[in-house]
PDB file of N, CA and C in Angstrom:
ATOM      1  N   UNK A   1    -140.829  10.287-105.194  1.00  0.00           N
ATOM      2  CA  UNK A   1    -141.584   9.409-106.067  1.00  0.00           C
ATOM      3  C   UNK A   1    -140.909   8.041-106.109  1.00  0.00           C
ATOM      4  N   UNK A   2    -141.836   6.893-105.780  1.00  0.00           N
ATOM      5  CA  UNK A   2    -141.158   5.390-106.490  1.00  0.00           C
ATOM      6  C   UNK A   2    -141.066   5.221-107.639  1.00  0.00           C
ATOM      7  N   UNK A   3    -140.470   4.139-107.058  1.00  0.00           N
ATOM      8  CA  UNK A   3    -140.323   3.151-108.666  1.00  0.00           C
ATOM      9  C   UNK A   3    -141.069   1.757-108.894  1.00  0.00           C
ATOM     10  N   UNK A   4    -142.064   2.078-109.904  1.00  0.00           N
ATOM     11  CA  UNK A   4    -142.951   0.830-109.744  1.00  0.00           C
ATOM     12  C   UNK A   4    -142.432  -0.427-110.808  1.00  0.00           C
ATOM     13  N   UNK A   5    -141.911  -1.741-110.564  1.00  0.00           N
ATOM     14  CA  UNK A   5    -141.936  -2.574-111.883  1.00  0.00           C
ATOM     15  C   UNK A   5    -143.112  -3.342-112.000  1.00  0.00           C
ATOM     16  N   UNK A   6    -143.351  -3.518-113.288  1.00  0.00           N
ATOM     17  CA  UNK A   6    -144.531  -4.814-113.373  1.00  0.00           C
ATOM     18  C   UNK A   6    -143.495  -6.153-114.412  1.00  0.00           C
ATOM     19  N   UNK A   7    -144.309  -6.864-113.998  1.00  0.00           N
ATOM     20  CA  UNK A   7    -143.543  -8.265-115.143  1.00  0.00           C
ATOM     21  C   UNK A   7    -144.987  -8.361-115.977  1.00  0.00           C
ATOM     22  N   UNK A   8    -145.266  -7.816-117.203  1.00  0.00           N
ATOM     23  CA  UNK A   8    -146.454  -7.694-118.285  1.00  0.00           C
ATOM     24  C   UNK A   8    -145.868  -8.395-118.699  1.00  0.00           C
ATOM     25  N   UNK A   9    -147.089  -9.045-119.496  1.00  0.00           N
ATOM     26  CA  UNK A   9    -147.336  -9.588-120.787  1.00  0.00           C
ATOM     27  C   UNK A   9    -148.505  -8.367-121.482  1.00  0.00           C
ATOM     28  N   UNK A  10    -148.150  -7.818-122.832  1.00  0.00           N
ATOM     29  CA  UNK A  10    -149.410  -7.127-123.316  1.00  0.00           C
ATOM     30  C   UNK A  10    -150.604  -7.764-123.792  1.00  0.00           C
ATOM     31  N   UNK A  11    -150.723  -9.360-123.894  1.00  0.00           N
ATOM     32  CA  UNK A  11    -151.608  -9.604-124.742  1.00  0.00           C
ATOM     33  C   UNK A  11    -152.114 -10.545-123.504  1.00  0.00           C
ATOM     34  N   UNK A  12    -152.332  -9.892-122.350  1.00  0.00           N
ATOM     35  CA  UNK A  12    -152.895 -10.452-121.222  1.00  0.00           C
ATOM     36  C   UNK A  12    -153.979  -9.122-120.803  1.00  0.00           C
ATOM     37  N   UNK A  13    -155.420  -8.617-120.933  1.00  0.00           N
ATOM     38  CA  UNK A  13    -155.954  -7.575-120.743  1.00  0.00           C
ATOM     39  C   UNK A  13    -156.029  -7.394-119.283  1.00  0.00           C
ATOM     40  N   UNK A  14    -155.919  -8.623-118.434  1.00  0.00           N
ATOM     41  CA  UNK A  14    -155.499  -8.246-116.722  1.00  0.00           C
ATOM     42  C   UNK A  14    -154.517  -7.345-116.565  1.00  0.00           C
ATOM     43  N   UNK A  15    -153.511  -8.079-117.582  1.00  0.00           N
ATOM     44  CA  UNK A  15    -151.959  -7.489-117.147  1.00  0.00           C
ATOM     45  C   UNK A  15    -152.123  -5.414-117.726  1.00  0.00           C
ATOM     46  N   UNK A  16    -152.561  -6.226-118.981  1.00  0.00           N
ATOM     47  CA  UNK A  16    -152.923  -4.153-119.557  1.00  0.00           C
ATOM     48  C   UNK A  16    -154.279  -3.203-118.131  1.00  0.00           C
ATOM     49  N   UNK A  17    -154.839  -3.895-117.660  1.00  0.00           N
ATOM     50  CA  UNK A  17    -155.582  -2.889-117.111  1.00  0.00           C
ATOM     51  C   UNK A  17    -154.395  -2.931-115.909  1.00  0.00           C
ATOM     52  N   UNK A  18    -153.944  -3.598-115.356  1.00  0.00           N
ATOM     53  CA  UNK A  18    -153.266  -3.476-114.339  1.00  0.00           C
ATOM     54  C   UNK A  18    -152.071  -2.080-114.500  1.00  0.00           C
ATOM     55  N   UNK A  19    -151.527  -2.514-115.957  1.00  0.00           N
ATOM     56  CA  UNK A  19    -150.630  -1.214-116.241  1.00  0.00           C
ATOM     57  C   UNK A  19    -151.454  -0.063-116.384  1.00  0.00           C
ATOM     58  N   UNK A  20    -152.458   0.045-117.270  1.00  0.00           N
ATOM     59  CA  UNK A  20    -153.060   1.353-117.258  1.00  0.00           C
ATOM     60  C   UNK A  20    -153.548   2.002-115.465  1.00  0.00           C
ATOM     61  N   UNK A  21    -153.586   0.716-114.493  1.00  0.00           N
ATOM     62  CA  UNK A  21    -153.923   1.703-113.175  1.00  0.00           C
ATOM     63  C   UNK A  21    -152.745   2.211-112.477  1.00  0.00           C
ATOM     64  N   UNK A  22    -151.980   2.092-112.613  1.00  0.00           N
ATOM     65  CA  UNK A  22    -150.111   2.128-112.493  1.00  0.00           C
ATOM     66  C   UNK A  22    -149.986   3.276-113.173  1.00  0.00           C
ATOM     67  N   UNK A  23    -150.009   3.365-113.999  1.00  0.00           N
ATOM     68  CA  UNK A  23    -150.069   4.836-114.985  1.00  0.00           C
ATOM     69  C   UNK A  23    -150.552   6.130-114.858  1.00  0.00           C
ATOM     70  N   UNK A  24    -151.221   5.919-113.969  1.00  0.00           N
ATOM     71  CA  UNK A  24    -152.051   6.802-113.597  1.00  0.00           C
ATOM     72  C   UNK A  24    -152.356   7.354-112.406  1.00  0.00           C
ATOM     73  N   UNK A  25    -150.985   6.807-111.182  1.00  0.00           N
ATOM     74  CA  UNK A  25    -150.458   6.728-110.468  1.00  0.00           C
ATOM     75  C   UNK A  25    -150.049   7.621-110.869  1.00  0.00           C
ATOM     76  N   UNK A  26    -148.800   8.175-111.883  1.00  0.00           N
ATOM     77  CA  UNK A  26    -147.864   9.117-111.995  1.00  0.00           C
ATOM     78  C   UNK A  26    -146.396   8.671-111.903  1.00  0.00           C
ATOM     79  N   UNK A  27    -146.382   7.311-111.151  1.00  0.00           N
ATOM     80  CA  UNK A  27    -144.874   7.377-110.515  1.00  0.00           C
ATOM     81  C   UNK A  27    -143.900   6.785-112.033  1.00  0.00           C
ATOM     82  N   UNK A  28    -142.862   6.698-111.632  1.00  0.00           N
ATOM     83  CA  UNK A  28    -142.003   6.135-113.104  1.00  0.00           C
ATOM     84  C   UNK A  28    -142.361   4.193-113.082  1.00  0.00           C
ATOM     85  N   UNK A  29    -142.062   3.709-114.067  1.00  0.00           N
ATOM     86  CA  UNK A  29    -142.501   3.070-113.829  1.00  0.00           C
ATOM     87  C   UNK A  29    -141.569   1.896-115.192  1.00  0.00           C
ATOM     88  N   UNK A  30    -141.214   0.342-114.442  1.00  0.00           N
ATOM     89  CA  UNK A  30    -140.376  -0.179-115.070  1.00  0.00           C
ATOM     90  C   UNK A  30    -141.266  -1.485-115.537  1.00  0.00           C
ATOM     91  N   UNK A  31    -141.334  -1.821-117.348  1.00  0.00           N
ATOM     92  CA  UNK A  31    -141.879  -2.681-117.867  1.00  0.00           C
ATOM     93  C   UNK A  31    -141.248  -3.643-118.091  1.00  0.00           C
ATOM     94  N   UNK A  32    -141.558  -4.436-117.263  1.00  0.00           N
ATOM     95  CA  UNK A  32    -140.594  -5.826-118.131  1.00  0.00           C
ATOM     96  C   UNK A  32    -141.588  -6.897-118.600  1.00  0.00           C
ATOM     97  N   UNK A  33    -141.313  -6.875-119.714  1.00  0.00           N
ATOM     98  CA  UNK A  33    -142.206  -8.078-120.642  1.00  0.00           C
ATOM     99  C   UNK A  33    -141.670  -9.503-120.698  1.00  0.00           C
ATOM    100  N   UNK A  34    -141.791 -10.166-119.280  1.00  0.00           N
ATOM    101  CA  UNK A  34    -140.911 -11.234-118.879  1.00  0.00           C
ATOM    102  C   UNK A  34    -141.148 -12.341-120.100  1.00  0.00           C
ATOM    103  N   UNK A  35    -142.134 -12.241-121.341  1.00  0.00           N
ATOM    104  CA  UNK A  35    -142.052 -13.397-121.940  1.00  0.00           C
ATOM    105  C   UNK A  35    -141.230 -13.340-122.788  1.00  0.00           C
ATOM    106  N   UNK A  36    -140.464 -12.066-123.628  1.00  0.00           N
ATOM    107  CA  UNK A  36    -139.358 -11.930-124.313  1.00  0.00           C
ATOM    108  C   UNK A  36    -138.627 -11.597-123.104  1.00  0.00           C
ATOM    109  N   UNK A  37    -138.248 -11.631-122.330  1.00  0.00           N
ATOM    110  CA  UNK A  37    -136.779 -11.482-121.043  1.00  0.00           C
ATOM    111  C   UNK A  37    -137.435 -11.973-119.820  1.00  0.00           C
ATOM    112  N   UNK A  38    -137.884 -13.554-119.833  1.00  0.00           N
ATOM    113  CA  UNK A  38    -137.809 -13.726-118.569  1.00  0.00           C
ATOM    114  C   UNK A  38    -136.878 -13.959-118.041  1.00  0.00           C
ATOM    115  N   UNK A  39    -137.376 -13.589-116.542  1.00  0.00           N
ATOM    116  CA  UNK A  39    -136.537 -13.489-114.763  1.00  0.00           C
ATOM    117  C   UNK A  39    -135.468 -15.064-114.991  1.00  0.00           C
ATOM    118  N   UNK A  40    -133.958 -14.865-114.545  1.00  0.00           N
ATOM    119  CA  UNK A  40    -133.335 -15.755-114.564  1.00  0.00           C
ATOM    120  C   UNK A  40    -133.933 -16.536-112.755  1.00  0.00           C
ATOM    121  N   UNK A  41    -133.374 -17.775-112.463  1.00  0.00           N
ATOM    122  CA  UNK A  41    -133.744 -18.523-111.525  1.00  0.00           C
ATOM    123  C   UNK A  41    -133.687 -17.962-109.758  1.00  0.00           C
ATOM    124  N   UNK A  42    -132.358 -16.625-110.117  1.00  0.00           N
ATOM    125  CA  UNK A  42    -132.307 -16.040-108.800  1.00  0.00           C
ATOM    126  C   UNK A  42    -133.312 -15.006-108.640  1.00  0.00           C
ATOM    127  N   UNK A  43    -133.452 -14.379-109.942  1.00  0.00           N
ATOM    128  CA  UNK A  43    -134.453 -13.381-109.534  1.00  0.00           C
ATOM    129  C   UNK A  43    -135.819 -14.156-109.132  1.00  0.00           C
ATOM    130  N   UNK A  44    -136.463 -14.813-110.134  1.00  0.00           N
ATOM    131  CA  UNK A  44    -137.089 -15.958-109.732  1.00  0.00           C
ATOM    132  C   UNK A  44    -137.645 -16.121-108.199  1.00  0.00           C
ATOM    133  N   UNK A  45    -136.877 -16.760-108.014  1.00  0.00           N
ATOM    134  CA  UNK A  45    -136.349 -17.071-106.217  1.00  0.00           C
ATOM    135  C   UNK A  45    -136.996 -15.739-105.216  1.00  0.00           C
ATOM    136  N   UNK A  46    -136.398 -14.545-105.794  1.00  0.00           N
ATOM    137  CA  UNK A  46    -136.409 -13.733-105.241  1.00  0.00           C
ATOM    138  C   UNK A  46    -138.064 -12.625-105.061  1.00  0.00           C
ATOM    139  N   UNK A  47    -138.559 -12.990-106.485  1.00  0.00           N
ATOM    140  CA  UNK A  47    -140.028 -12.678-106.293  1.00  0.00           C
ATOM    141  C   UNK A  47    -140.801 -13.361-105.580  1.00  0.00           C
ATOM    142  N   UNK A  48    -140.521 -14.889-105.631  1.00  0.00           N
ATOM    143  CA  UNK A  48    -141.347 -15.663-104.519  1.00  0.00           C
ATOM    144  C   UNK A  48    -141.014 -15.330-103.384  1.00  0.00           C
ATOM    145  N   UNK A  49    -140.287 -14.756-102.745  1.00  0.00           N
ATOM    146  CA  UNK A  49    -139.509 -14.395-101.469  1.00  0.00           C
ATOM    147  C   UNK A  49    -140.499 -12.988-101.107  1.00  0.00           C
ATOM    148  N   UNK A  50    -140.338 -12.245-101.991  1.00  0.00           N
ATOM    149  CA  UNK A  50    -141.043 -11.078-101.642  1.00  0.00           C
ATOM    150  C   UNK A  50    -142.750 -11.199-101.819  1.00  0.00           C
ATOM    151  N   UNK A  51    -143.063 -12.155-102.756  1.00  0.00           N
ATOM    152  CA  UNK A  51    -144.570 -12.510-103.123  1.00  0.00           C
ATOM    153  C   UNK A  51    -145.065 -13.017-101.701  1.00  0.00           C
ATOM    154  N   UNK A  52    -144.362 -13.808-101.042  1.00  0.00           N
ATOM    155  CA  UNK A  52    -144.659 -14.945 -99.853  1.00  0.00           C
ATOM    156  C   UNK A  52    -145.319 -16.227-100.070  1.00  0.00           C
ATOM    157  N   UNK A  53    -144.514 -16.294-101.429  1.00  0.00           N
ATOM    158  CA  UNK A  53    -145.656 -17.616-102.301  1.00  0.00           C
ATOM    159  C   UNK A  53    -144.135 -18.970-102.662  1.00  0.00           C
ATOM    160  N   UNK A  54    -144.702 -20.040-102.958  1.00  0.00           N
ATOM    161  CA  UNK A  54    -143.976 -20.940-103.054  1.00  0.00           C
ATOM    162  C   UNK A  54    -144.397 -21.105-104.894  1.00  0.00           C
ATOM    163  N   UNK A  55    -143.341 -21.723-105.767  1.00  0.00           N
ATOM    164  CA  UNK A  55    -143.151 -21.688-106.581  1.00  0.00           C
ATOM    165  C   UNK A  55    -144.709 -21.931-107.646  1.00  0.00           C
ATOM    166  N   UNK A  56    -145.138 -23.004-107.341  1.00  0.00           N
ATOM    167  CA  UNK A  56    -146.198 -23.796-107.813  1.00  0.00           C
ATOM    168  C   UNK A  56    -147.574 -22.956-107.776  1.00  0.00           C
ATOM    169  N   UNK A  57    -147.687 -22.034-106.584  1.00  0.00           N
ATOM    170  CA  UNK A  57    -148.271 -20.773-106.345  1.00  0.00           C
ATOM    171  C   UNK A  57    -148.373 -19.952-107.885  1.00  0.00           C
ATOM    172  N   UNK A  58    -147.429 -19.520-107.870  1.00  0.00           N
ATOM    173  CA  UNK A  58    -146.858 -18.378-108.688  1.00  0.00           C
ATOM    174  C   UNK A  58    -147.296 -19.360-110.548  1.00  0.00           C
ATOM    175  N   UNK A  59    -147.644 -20.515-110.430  1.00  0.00           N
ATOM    176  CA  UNK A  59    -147.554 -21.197-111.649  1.00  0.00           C
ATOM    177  C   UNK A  59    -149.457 -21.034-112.298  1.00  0.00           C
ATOM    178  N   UNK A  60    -149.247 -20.796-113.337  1.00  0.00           N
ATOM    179  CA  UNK A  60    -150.936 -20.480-114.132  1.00  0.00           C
ATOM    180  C   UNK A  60    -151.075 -22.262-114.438  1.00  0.00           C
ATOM    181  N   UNK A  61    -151.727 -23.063-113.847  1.00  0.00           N
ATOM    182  CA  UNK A  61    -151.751 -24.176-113.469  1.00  0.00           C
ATOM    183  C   UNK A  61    -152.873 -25.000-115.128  1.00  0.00           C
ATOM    184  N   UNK A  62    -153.793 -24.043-115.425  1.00  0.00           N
ATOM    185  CA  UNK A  62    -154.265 -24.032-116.830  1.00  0.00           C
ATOM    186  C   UNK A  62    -153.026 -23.830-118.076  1.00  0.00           C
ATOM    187  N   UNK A  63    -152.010 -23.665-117.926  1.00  0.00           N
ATOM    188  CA  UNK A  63    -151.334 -23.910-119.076  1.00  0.00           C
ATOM    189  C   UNK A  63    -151.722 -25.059-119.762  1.00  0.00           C
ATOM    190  N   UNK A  64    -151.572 -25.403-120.709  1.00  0.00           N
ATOM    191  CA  UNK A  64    -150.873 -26.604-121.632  1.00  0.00           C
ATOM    192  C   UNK A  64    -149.750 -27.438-121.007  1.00  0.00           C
ATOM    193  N   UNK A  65    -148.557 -26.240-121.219  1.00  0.00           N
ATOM    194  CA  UNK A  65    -147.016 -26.398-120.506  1.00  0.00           C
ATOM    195  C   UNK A  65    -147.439 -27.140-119.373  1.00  0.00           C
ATOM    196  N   UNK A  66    -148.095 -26.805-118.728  1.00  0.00           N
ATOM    197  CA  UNK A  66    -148.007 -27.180-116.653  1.00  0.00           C
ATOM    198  C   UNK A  66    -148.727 -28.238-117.174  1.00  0.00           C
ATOM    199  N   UNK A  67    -149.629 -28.831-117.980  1.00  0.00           N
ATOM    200  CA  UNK A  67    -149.915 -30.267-117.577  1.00  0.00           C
ATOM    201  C   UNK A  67    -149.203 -31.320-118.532  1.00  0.00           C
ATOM    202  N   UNK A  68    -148.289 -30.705-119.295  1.00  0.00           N
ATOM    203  CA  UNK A  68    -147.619 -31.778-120.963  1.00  0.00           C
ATOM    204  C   UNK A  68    -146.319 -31.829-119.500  1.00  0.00           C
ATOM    205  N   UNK A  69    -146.005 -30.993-119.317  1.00  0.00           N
ATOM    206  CA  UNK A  69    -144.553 -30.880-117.935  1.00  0.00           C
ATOM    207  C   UNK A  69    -145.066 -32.223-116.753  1.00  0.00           C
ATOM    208  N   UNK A  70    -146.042 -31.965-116.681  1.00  0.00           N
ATOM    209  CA  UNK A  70    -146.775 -32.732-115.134  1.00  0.00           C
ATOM    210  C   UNK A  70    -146.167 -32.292-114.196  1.00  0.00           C
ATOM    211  N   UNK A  71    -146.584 -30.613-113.696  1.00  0.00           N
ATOM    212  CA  UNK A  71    -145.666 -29.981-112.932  1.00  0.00           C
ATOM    213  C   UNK A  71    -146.723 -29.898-111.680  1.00  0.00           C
ATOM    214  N   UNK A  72    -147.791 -30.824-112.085  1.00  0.00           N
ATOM    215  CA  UNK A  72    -148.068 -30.886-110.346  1.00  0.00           C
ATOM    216  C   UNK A  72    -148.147 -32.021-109.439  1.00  0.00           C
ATOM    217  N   UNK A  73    -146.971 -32.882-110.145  1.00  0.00           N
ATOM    218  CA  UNK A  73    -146.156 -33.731-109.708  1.00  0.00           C
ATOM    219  C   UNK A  73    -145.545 -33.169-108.280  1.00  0.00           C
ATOM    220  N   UNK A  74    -145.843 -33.688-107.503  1.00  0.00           N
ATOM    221  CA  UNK A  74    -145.948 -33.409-105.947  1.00  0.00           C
ATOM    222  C   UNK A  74    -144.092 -33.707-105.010  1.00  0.00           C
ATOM    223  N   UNK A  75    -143.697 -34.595-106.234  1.00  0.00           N
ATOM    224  CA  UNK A  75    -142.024 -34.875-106.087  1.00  0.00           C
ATOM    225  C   UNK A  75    -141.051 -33.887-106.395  1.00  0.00           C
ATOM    226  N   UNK A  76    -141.793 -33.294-107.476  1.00  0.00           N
ATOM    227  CA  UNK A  76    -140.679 -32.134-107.764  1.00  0.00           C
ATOM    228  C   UNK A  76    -140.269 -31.157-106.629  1.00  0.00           C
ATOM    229  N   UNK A  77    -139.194 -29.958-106.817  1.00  0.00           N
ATOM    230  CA  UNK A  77    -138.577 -29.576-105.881  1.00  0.00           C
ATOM    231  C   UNK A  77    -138.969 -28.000-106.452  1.00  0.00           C
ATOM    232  N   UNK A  78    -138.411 -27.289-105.405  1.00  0.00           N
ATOM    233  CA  UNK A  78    -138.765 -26.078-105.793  1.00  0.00           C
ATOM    234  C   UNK A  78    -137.781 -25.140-106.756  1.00  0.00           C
ATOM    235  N   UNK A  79    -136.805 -25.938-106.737  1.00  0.00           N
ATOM    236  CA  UNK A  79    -135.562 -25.227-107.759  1.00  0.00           C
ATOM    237  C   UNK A  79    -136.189 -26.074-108.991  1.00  0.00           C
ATOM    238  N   UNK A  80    -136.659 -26.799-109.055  1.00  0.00           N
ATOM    239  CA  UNK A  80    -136.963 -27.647-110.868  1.00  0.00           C
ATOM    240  C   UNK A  80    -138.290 -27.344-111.010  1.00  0.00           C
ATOM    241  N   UNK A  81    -139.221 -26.488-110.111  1.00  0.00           N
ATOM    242  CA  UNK A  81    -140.186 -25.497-110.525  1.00  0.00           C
ATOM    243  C   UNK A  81    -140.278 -24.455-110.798  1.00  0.00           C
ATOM    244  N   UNK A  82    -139.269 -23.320-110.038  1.00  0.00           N
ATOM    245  CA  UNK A  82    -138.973 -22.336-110.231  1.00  0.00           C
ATOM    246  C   UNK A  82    -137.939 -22.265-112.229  1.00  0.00           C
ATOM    247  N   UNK A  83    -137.290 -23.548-112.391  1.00  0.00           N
ATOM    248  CA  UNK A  83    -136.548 -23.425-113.512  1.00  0.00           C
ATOM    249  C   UNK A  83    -137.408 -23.913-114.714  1.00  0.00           C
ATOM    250  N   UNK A  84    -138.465 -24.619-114.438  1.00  0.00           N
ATOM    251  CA  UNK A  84    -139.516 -24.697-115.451  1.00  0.00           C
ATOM    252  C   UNK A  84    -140.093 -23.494-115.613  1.00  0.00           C
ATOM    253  N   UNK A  85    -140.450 -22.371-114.526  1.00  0.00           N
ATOM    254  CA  UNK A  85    -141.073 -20.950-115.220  1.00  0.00           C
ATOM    255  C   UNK A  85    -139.818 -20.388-116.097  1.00  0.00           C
ATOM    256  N   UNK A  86    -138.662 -20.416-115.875  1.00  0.00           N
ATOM    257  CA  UNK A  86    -137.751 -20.307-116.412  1.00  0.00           C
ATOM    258  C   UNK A  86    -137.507 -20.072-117.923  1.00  0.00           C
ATOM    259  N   UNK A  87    -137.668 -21.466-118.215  1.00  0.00           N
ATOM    260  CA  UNK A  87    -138.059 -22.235-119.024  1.00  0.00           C
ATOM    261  C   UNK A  87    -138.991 -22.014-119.946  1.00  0.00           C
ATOM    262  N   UNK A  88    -140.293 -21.950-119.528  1.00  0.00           N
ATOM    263  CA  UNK A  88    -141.464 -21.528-120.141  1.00  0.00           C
ATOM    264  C   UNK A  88    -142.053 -20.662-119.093  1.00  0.00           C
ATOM    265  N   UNK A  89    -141.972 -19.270-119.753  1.00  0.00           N
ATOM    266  CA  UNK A  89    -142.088 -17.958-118.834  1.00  0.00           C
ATOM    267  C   UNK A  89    -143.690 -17.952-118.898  1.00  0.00           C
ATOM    268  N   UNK A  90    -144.534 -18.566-120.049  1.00  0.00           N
ATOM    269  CA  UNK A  90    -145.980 -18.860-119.922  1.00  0.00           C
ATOM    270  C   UNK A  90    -146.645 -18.903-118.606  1.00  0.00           C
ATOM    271  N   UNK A  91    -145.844 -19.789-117.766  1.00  0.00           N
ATOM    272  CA  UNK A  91    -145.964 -20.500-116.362  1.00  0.00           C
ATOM    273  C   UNK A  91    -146.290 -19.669-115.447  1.00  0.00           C
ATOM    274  N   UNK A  92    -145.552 -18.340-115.679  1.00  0.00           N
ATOM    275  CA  UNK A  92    -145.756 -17.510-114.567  1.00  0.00           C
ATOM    276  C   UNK A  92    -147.233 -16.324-114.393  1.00  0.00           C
ATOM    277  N   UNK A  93    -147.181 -16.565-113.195  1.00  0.00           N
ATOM    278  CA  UNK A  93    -148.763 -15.903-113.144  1.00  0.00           C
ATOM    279  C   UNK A  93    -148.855 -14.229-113.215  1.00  0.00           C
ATOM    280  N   UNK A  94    -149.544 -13.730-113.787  1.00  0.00           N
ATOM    281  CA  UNK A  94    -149.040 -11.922-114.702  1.00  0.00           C
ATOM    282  C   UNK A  94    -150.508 -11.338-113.962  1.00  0.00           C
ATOM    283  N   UNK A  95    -150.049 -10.678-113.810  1.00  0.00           N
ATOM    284  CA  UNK A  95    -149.083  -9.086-113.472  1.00  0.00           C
ATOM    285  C   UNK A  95    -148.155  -9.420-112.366  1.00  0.00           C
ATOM    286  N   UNK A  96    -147.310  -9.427-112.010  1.00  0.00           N
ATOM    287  CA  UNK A  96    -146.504  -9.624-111.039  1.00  0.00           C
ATOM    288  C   UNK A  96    -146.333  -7.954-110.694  1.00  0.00           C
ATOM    289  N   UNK A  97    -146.250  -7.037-109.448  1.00  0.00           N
ATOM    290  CA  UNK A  97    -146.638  -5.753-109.467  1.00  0.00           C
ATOM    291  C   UNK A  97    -145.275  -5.262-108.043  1.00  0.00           C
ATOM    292  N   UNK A  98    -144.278  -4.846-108.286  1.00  0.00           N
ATOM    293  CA  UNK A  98    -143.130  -4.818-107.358  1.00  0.00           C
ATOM    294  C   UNK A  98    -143.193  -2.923-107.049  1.00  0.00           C
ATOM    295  N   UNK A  99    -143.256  -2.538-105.666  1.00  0.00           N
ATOM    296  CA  UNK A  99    -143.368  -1.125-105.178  1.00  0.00           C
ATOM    297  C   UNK A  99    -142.708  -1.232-103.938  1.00  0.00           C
ATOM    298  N   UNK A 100    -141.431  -0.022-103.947  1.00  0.00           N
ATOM    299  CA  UNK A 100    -141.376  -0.268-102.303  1.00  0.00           C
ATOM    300  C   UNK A 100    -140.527  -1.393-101.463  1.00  0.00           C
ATOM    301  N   UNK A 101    -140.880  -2.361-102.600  1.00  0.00           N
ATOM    302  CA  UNK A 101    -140.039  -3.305-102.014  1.00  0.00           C
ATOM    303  C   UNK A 101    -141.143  -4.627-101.582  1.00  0.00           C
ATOM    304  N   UNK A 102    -142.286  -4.391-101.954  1.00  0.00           N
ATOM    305  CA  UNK A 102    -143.712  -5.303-102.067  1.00  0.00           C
ATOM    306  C   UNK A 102    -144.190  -5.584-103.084  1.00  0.00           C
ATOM    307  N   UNK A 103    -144.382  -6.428-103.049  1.00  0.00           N
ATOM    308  CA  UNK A 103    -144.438  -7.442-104.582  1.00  0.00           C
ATOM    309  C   UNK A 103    -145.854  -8.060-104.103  1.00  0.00           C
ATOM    310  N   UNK A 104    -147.121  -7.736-105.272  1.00  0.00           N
ATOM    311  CA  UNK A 104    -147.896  -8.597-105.768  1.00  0.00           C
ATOM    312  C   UNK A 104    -148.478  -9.148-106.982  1.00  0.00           C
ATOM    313  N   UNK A 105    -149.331  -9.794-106.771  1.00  0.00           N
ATOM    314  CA  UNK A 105    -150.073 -10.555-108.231  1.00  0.00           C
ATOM    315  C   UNK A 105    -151.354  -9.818-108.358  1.00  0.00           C
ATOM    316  N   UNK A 106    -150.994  -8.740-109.166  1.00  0.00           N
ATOM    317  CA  UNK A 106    -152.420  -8.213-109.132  1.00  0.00           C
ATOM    318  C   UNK A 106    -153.429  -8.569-110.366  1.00  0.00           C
ATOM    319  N   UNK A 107    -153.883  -9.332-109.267  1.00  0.00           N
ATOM    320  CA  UNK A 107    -155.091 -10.112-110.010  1.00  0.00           C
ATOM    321  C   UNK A 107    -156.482 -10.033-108.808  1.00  0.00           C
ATOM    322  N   UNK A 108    -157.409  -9.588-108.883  1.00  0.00           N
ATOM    323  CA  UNK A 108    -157.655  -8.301-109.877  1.00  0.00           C
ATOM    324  C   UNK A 108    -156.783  -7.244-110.192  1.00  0.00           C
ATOM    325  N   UNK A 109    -157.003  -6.882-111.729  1.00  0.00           N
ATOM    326  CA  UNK A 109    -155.752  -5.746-111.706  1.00  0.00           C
ATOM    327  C   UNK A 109    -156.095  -4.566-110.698  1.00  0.00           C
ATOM    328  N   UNK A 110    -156.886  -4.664-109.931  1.00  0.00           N
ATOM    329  CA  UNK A 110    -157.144  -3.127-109.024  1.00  0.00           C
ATOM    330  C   UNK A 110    -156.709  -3.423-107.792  1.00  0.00           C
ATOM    331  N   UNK A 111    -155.982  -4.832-107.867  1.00  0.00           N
ATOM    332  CA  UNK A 111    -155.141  -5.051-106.664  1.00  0.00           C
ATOM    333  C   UNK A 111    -154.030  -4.263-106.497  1.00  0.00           C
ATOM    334  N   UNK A 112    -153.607  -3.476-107.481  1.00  0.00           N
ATOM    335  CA  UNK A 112    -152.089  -2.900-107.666  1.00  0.00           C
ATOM    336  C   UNK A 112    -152.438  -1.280-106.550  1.00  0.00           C
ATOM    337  N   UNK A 113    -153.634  -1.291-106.867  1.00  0.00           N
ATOM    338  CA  UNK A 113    -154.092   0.104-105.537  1.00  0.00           C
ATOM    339  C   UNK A 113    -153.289   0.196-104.293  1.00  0.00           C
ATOM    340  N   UNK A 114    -153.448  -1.697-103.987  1.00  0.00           N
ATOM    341  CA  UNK A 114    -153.117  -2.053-102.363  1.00  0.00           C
ATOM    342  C   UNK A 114    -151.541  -1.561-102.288  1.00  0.00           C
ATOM    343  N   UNK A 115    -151.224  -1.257-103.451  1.00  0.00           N
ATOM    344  CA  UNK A 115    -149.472  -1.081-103.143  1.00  0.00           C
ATOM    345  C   UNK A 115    -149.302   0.719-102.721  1.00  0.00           C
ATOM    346  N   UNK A 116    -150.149   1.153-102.872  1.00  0.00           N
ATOM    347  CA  UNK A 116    -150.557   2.472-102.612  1.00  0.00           C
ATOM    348  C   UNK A 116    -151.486   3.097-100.809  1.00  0.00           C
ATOM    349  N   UNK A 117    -151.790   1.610-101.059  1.00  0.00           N
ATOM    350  CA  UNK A 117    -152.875   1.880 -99.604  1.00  0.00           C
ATOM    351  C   UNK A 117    -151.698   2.458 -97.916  1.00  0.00           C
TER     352      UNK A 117
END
């Protein structure tokens, strides 16, 4: 059996259906509620690595935050984007869905299947 993590938020109903299809999977399964413990800058780093996404990607671009920041300011770098999700863990785009060693954004939450396919 794996080990599945998600990065939830509960008061995201993507992110909850996404967990309830995970669940039901069977496998164990690790919650991290990155908005009380978000990912420090290496881990960070390291989901975009496995996502295959570049920082700004990974950013919910409808925030508030992302446009009071002006984080699509085209100068910035990818370490002072990655440390703004940091920062304001809002930023980051949820469900983040890690299996295996494959990491996606399951959005639709019935994307989290594909980690099964």
């Amino acid at each position: 059996m794996s080990r599945v993590c998600i990065y939830h938020n509960p008061r995201c109903s993507k992110s909850r259906q996404a967990l309830a299809l995970l669940e039901q999977q069977g496998e164990e399964l690790e919650v991290i509620h990155y908005i009380d413990t978000p990912p420090d800058s290496a881990t960070l780093s390291a989901l975009l690595q496995q996502l295959g996404l570049g920082a700004r990607d990974l950013m919910r671009k409808g925030e508030d935050t992302y446009k009071e920041l002006k984080l699509d300011n085209p100068d910035l770098s990818e370490a002072e984007l990655v440390q703004a999700m940091v920062d304001y863990p809002r930023l980051i785009e949820r469900p983040i869905v890690i299996r295996d060693g494959k990491a996606i954004i399951a959005r639709p939450p019935e994307k989290v299947l594909e980690l099964y396919a």
